[in-house]
PDB file of N, CA and C in Angstrom:
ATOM      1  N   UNK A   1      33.798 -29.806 -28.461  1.00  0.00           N
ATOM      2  CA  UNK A   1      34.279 -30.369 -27.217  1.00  0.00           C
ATOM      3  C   UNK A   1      35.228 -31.533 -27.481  1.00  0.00           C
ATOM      4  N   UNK A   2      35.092 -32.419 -28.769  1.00  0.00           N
ATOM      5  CA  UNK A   2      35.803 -33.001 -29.396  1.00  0.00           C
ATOM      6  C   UNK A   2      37.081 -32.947 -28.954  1.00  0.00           C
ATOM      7  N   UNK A   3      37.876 -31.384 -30.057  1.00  0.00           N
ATOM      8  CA  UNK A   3      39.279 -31.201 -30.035  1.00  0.00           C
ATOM      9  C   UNK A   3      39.415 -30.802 -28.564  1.00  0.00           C
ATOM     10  N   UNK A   4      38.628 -30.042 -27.686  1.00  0.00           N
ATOM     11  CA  UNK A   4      39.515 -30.273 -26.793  1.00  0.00           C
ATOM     12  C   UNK A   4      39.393 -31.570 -25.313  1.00  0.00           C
ATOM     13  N   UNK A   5      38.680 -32.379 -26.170  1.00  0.00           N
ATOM     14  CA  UNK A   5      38.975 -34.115 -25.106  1.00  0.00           C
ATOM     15  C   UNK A   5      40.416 -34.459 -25.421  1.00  0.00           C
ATOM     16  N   UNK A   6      40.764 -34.338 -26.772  1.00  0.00           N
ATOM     17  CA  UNK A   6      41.769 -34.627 -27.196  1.00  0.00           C
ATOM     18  C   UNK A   6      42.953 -33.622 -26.849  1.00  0.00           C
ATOM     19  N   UNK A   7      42.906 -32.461 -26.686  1.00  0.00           N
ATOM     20  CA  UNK A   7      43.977 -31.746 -26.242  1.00  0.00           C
ATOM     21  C   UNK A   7      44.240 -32.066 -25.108  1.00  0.00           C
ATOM     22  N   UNK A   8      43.161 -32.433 -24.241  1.00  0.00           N
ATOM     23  CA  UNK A   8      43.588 -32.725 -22.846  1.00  0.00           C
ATOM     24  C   UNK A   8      44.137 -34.165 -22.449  1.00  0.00           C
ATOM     25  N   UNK A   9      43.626 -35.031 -23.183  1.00  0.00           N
ATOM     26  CA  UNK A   9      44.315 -36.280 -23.739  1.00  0.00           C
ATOM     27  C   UNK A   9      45.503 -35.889 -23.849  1.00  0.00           C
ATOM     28  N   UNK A  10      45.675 -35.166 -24.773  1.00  0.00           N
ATOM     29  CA  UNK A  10      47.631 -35.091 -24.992  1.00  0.00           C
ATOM     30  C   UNK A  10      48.321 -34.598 -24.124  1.00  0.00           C
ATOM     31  N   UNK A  11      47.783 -33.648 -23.305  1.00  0.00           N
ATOM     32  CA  UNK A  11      48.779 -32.703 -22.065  1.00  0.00           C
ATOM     33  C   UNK A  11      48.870 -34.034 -20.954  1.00  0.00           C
ATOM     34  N   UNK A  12      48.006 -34.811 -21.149  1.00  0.00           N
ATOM     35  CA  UNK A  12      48.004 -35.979 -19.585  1.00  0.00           C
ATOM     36  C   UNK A  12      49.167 -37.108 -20.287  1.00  0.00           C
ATOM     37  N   UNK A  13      49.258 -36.982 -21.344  1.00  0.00           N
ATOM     38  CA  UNK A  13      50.432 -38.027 -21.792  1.00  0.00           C
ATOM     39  C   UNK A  13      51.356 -37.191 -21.886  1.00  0.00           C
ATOM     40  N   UNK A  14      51.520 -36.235 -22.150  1.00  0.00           N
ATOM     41  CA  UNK A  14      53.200 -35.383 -22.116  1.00  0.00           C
ATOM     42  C   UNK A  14      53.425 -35.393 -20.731  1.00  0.00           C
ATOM     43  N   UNK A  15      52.388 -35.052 -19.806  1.00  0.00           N
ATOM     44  CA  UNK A  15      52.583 -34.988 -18.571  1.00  0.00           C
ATOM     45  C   UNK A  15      53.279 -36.490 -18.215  1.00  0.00           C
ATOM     46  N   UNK A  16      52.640 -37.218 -18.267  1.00  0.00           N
ATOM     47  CA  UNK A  16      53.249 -38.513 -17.857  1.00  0.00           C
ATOM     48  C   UNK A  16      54.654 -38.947 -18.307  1.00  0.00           C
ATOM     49  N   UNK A  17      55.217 -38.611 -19.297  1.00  0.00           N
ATOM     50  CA  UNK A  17      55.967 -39.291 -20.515  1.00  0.00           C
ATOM     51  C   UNK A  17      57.244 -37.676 -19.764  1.00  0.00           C
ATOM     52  N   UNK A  18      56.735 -36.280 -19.803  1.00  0.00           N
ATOM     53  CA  UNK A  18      57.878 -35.231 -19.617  1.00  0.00           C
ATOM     54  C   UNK A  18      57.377 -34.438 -18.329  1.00  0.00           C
ATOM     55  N   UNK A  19      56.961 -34.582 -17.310  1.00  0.00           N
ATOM     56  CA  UNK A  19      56.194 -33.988 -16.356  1.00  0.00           C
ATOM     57  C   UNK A  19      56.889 -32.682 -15.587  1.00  0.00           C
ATOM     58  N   UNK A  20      58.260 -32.503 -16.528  1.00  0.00           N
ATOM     59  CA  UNK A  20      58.985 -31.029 -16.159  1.00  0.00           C
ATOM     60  C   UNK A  20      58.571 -30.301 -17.179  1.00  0.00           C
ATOM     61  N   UNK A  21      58.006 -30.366 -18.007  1.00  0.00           N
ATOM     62  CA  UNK A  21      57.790 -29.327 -18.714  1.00  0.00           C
ATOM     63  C   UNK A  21      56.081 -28.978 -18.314  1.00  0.00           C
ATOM     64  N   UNK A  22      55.639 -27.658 -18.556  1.00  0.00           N
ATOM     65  CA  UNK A  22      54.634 -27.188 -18.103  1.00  0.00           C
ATOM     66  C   UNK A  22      53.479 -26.302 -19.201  1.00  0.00           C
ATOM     67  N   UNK A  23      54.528 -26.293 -19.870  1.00  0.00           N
ATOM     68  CA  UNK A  23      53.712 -26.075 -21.155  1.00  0.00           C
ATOM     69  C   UNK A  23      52.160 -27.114 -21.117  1.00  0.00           C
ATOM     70  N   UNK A  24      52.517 -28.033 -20.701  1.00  0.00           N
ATOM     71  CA  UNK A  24      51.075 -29.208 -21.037  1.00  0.00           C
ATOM     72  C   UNK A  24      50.286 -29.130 -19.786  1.00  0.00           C
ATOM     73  N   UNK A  25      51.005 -28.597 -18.669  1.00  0.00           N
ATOM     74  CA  UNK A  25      49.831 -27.911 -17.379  1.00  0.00           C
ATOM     75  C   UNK A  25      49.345 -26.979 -17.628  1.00  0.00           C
ATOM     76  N   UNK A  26      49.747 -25.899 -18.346  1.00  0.00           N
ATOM     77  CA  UNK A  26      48.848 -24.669 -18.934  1.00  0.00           C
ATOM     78  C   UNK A  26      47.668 -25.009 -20.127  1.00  0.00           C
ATOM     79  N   UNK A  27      48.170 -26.230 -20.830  1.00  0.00           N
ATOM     80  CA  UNK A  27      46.872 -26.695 -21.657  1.00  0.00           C
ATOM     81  C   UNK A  27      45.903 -27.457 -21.119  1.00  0.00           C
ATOM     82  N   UNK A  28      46.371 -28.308 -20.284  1.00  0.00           N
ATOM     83  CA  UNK A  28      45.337 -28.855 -19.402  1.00  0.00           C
ATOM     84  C   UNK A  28      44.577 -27.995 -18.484  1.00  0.00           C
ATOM     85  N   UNK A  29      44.879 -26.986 -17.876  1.00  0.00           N
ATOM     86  CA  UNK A  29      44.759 -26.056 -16.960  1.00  0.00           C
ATOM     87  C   UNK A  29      43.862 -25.403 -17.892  1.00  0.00           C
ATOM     88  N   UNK A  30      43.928 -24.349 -18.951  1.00  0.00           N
ATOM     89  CA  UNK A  30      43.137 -24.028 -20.133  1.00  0.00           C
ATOM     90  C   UNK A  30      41.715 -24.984 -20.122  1.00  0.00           C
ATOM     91  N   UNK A  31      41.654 -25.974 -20.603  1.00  0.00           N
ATOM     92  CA  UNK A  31      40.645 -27.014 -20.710  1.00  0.00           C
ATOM     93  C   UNK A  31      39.563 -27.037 -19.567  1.00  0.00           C
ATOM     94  N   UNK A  32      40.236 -27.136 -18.342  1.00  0.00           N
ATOM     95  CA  UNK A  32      39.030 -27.041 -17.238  1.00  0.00           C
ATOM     96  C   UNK A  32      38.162 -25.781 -17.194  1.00  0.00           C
ATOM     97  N   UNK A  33      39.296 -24.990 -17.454  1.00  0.00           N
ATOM     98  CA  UNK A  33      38.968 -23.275 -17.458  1.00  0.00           C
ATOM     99  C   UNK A  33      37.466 -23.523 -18.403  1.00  0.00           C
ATOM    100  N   UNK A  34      37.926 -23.785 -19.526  1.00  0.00           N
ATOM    101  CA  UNK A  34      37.088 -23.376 -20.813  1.00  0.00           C
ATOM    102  C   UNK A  34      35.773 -24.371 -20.033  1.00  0.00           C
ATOM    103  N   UNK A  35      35.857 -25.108 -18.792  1.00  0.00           N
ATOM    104  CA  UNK A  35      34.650 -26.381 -18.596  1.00  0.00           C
ATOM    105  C   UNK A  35      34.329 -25.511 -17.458  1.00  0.00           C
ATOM    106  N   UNK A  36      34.645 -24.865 -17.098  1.00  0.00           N
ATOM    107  CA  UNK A  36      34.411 -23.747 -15.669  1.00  0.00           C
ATOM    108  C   UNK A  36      34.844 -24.416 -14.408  1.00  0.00           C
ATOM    109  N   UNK A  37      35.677 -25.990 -14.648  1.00  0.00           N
ATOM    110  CA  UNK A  37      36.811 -26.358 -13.531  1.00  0.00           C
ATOM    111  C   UNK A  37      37.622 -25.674 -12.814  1.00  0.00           C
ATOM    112  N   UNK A  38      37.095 -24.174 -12.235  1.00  0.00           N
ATOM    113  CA  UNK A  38      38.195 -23.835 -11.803  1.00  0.00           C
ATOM    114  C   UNK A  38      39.609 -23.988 -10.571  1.00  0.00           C
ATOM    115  N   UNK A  39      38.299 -25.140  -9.743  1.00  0.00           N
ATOM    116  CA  UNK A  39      39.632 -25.700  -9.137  1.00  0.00           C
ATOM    117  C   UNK A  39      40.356 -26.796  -9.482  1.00  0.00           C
ATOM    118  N   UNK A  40      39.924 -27.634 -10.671  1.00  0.00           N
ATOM    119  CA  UNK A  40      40.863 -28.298 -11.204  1.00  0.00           C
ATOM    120  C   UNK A  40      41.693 -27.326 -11.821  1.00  0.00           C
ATOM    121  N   UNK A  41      41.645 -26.413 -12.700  1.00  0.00           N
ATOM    122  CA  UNK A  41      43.010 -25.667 -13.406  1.00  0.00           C
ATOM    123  C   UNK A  41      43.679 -24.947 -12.075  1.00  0.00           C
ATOM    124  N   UNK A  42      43.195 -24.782 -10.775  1.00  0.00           N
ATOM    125  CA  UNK A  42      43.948 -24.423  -9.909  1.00  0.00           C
ATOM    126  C   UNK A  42      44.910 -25.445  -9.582  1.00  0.00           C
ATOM    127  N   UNK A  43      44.354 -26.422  -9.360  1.00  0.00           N
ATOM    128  CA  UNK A  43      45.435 -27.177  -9.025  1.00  0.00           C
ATOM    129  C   UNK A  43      46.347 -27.687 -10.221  1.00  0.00           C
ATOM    130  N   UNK A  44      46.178 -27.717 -11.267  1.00  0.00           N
ATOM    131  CA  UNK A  44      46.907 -28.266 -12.111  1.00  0.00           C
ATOM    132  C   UNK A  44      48.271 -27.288 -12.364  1.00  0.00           C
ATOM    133  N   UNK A  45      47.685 -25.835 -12.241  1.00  0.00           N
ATOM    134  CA  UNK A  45      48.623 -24.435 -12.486  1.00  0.00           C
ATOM    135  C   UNK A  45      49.591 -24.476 -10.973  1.00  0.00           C
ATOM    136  N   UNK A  46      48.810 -25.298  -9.820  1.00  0.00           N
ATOM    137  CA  UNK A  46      49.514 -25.326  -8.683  1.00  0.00           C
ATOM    138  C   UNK A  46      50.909 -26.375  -8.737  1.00  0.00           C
ATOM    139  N   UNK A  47      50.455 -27.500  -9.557  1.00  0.00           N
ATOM    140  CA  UNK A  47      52.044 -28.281  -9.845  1.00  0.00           C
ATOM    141  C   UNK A  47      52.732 -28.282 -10.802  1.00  0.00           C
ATOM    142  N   UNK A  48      52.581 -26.790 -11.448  1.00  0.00           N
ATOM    143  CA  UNK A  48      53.142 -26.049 -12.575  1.00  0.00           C
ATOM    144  C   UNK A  48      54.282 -25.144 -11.965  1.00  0.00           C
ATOM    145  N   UNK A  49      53.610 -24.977 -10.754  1.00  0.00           N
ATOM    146  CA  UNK A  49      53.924 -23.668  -9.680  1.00  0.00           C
ATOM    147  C   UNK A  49      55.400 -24.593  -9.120  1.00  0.00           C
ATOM    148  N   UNK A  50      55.208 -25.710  -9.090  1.00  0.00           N
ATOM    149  CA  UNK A  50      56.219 -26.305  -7.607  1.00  0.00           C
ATOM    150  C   UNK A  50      57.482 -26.662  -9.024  1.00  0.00           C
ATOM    151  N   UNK A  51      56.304 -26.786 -10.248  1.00  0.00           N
ATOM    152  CA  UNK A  51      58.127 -27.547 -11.506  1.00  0.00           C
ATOM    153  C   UNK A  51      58.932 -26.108 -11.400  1.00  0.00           C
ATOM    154  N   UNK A  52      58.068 -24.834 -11.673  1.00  0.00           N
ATOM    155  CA  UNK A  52      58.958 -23.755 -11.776  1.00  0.00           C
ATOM    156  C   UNK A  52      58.557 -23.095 -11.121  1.00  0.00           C
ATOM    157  N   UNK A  53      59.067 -22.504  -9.938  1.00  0.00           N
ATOM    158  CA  UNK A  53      58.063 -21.409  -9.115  1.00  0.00           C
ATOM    159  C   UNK A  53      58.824 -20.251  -9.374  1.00  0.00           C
ATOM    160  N   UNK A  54      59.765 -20.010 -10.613  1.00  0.00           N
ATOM    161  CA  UNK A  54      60.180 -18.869 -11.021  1.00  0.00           C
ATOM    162  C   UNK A  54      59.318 -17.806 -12.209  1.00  0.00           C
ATOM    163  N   UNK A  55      57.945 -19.082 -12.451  1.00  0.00           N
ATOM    164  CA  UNK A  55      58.097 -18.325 -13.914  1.00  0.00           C
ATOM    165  C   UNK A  55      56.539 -17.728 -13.529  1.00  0.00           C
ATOM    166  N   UNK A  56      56.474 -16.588 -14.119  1.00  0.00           N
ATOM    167  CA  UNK A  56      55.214 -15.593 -13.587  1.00  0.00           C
ATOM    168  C   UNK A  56      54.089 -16.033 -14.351  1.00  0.00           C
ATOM    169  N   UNK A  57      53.914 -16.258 -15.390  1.00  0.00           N
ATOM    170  CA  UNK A  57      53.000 -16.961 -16.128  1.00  0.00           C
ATOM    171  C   UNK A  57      52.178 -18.266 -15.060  1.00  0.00           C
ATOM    172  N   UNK A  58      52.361 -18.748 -14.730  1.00  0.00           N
ATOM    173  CA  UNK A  58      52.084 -19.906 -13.615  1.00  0.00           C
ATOM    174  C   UNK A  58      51.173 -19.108 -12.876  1.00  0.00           C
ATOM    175  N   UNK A  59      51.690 -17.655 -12.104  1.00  0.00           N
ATOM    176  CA  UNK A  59      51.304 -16.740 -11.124  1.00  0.00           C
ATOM    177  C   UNK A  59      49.983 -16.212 -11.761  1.00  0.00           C
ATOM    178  N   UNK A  60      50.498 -15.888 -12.991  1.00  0.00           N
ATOM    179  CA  UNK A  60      48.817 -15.021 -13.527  1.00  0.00           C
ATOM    180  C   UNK A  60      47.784 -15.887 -13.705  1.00  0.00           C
ATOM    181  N   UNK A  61      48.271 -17.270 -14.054  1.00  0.00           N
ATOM    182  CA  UNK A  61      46.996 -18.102 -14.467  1.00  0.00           C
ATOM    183  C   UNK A  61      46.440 -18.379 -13.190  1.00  0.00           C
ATOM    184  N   UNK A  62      47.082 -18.479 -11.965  1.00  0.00           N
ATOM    185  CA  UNK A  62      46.904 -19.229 -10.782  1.00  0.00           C
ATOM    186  C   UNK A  62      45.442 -17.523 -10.640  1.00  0.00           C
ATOM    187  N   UNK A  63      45.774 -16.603 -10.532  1.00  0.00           N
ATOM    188  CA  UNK A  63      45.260 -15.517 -10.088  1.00  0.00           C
ATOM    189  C   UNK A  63      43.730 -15.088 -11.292  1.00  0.00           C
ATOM    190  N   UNK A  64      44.342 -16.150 -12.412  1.00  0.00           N
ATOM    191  CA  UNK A  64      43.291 -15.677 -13.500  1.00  0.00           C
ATOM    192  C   UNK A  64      41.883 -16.473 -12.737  1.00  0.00           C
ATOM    193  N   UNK A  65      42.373 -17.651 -12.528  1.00  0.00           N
ATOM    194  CA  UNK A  65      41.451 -19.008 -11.828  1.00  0.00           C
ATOM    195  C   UNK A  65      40.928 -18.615 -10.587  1.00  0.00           C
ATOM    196  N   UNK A  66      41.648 -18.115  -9.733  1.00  0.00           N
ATOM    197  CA  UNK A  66      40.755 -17.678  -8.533  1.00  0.00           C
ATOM    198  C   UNK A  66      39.908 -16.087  -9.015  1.00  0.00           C
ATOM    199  N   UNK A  67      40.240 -15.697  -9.616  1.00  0.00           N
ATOM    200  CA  UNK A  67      39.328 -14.447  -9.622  1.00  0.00           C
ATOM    201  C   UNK A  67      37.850 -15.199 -10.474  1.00  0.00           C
ATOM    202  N   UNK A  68      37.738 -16.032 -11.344  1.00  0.00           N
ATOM    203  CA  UNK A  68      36.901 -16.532 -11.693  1.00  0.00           C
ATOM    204  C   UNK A  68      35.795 -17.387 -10.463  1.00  0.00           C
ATOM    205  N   UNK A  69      36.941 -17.782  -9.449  1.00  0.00           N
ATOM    206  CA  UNK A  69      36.052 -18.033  -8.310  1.00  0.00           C
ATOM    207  C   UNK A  69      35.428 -16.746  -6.783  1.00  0.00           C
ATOM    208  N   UNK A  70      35.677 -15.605  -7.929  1.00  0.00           N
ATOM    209  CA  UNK A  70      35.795 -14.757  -6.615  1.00  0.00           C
ATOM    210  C   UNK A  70      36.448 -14.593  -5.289  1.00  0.00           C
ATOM    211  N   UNK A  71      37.485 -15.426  -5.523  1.00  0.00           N
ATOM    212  CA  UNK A  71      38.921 -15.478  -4.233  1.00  0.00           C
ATOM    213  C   UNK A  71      39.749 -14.664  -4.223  1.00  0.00           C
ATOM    214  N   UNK A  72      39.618 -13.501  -4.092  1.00  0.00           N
ATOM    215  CA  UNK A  72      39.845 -12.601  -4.470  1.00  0.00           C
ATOM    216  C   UNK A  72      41.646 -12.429  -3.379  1.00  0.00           C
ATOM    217  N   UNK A  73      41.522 -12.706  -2.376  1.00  0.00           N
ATOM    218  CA  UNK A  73      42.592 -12.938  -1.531  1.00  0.00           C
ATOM    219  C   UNK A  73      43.840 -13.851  -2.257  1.00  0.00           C
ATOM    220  N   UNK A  74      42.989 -14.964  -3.263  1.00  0.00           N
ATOM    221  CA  UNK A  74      44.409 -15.862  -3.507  1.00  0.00           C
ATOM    222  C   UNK A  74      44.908 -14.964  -4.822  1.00  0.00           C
ATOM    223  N   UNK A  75      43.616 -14.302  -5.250  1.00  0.00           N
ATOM    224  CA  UNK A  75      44.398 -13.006  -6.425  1.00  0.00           C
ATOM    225  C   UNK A  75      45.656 -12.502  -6.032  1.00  0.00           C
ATOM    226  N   UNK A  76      45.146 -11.736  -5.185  1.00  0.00           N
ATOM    227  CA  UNK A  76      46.033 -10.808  -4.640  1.00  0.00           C
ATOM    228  C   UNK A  76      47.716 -11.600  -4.565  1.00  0.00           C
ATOM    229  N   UNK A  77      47.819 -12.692  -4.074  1.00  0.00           N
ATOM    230  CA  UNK A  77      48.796 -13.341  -3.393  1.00  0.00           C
ATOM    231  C   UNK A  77      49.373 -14.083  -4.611  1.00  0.00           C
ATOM    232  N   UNK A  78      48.758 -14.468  -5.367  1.00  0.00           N
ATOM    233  CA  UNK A  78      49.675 -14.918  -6.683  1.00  0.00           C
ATOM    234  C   UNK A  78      50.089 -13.632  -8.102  1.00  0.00           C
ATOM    235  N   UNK A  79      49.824 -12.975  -7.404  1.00  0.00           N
ATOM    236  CA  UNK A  79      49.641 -11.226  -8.361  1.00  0.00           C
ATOM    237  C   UNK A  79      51.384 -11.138  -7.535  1.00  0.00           C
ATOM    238  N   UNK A  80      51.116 -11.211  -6.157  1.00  0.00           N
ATOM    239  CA  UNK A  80      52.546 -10.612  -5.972  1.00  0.00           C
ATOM    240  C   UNK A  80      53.156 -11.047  -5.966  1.00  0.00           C
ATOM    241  N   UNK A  81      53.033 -12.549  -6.025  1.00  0.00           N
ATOM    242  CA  UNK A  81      54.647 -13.568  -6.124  1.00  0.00           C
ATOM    243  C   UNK A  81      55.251 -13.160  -8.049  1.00  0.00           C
ATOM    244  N   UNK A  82      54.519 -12.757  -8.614  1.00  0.00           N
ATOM    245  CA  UNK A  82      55.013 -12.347  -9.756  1.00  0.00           C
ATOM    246  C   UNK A  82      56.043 -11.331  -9.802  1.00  0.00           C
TER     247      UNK A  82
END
Protein backbone atom coordinates (compact mmCIF):
# COMPACT_ATOMS: atom_id res chain seq x y z
CA UNK A 1 0.00 0.00 0.00
CA UNK A 2 3.24 1.82 0.46
CA UNK A 3 4.11 2.31 -3.37
CA UNK A 4 0.92 3.15 -4.11
CA UNK A 5 0.52 6.23 -1.23
CA UNK A 6 3.30 7.33 -3.09
CA UNK A 7 2.05 6.99 -6.62
CA UNK A 8 -0.82 8.87 -5.65
CA UNK A 9 1.35 11.41 -3.97
CA UNK A 10 2.95 11.98 -7.31
CA UNK A 11 -0.20 12.19 -9.67
CA UNK A 12 -1.58 15.07 -6.97
CA UNK A 13 1.73 16.99 -7.57
CA UNK A 14 1.86 16.61 -11.40
CA UNK A 15 -1.65 17.45 -11.12
CA UNK A 16 -0.97 20.60 -9.40
CA UNK A 17 2.40 21.62 -11.04
CA UNK A 18 0.73 20.26 -15.08
CA UNK A 19 -3.07 19.77 -14.52
CA UNK A 20 -3.51 19.40 -18.56
CA UNK A 21 -2.06 16.45 -18.74
CA UNK A 22 -4.13 13.38 -17.65
CA UNK A 23 -1.95 10.79 -17.68
CA UNK A 24 -1.70 11.51 -13.65
CA UNK A 25 -5.77 11.40 -13.47
CA UNK A 26 -5.68 7.91 -14.78
CA UNK A 27 -3.04 7.05 -12.00
CA UNK A 28 -4.77 8.61 -9.42
CA UNK A 29 -8.06 7.34 -10.71
CA UNK A 30 -6.26 3.65 -10.78
CA UNK A 31 -5.39 4.06 -6.97
CA UNK A 32 -8.95 4.59 -5.66
CA UNK A 33 -10.01 1.83 -8.00
CA UNK A 34 -7.41 -0.59 -6.53
CA UNK A 35 -9.06 1.02 -2.71
CA UNK A 36 -12.64 0.26 -4.16
CA UNK A 37 -13.11 4.37 -4.33
CA UNK A 38 -15.16 4.13 -6.98
CA UNK A 39 -16.60 7.38 -6.88
CA UNK A 40 -13.55 9.05 -6.21
CA UNK A 41 -11.87 7.53 -9.57
CA UNK A 42 -15.22 8.66 -11.04
CA UNK A 43 -14.73 11.82 -10.43
CA UNK A 44 -11.19 12.15 -10.92
CA UNK A 45 -11.67 10.31 -14.68
CA UNK A 46 -14.61 13.04 -14.75
CA UNK A 47 -11.93 16.09 -14.85
CA UNK A 48 -9.91 14.02 -17.15
CA UNK A 49 -13.12 14.02 -19.23
CA UNK A 50 -13.55 18.06 -19.31
CA UNK A 51 -9.11 18.41 -20.04
CA UNK A 52 -9.90 16.12 -23.09
CA UNK A 53 -13.32 15.07 -23.85
CA UNK A 54 -11.89 13.73 -27.12
CA UNK A 55 -9.97 10.93 -25.89
CA UNK A 56 -11.90 7.49 -25.39
CA UNK A 57 -9.71 6.10 -22.84
CA UNK A 58 -11.26 8.68 -20.24
CA UNK A 59 -14.76 7.05 -21.61
CA UNK A 60 -13.78 3.40 -20.80
CA UNK A 61 -12.38 4.11 -17.45
CA UNK A 62 -15.38 6.38 -16.62
CA UNK A 63 -17.65 3.12 -17.70
CA UNK A 64 -15.00 0.67 -16.11
CA UNK A 65 -15.90 2.63 -12.56
CA UNK A 66 -19.51 2.67 -12.82
CA UNK A 67 -19.95 -0.88 -13.78
CA UNK A 68 -18.00 -1.69 -10.61
CA UNK A 69 -20.80 0.28 -8.96
CA UNK A 70 -23.48 -1.45 -10.82
CA UNK A 71 -24.61 1.86 -12.75
CA UNK A 72 -25.11 0.28 -15.29
CA UNK A 73 -26.96 3.33 -17.16
CA UNK A 74 -23.74 5.61 -16.74
CA UNK A 75 -22.03 2.39 -18.58
CA UNK A 76 -23.96 2.54 -21.21
CA UNK A 77 -23.55 6.44 -21.73
CA UNK A 78 -19.82 6.68 -21.45
CA UNK A 79 -19.52 3.38 -23.78
CA UNK A 80 -21.15 5.63 -26.39
CA UNK A 81 -19.50 8.85 -26.14
CA UNK A 82 -16.51 6.69 -27.25
Amino acid sequence: MEQDDLSLSDAQKVIEIAPHIIDSYFIMGANHEVRNNYDEAITVYNLAAKIEPDAAVVYYKLAKAYSYLENYLQVEKNVSEQ
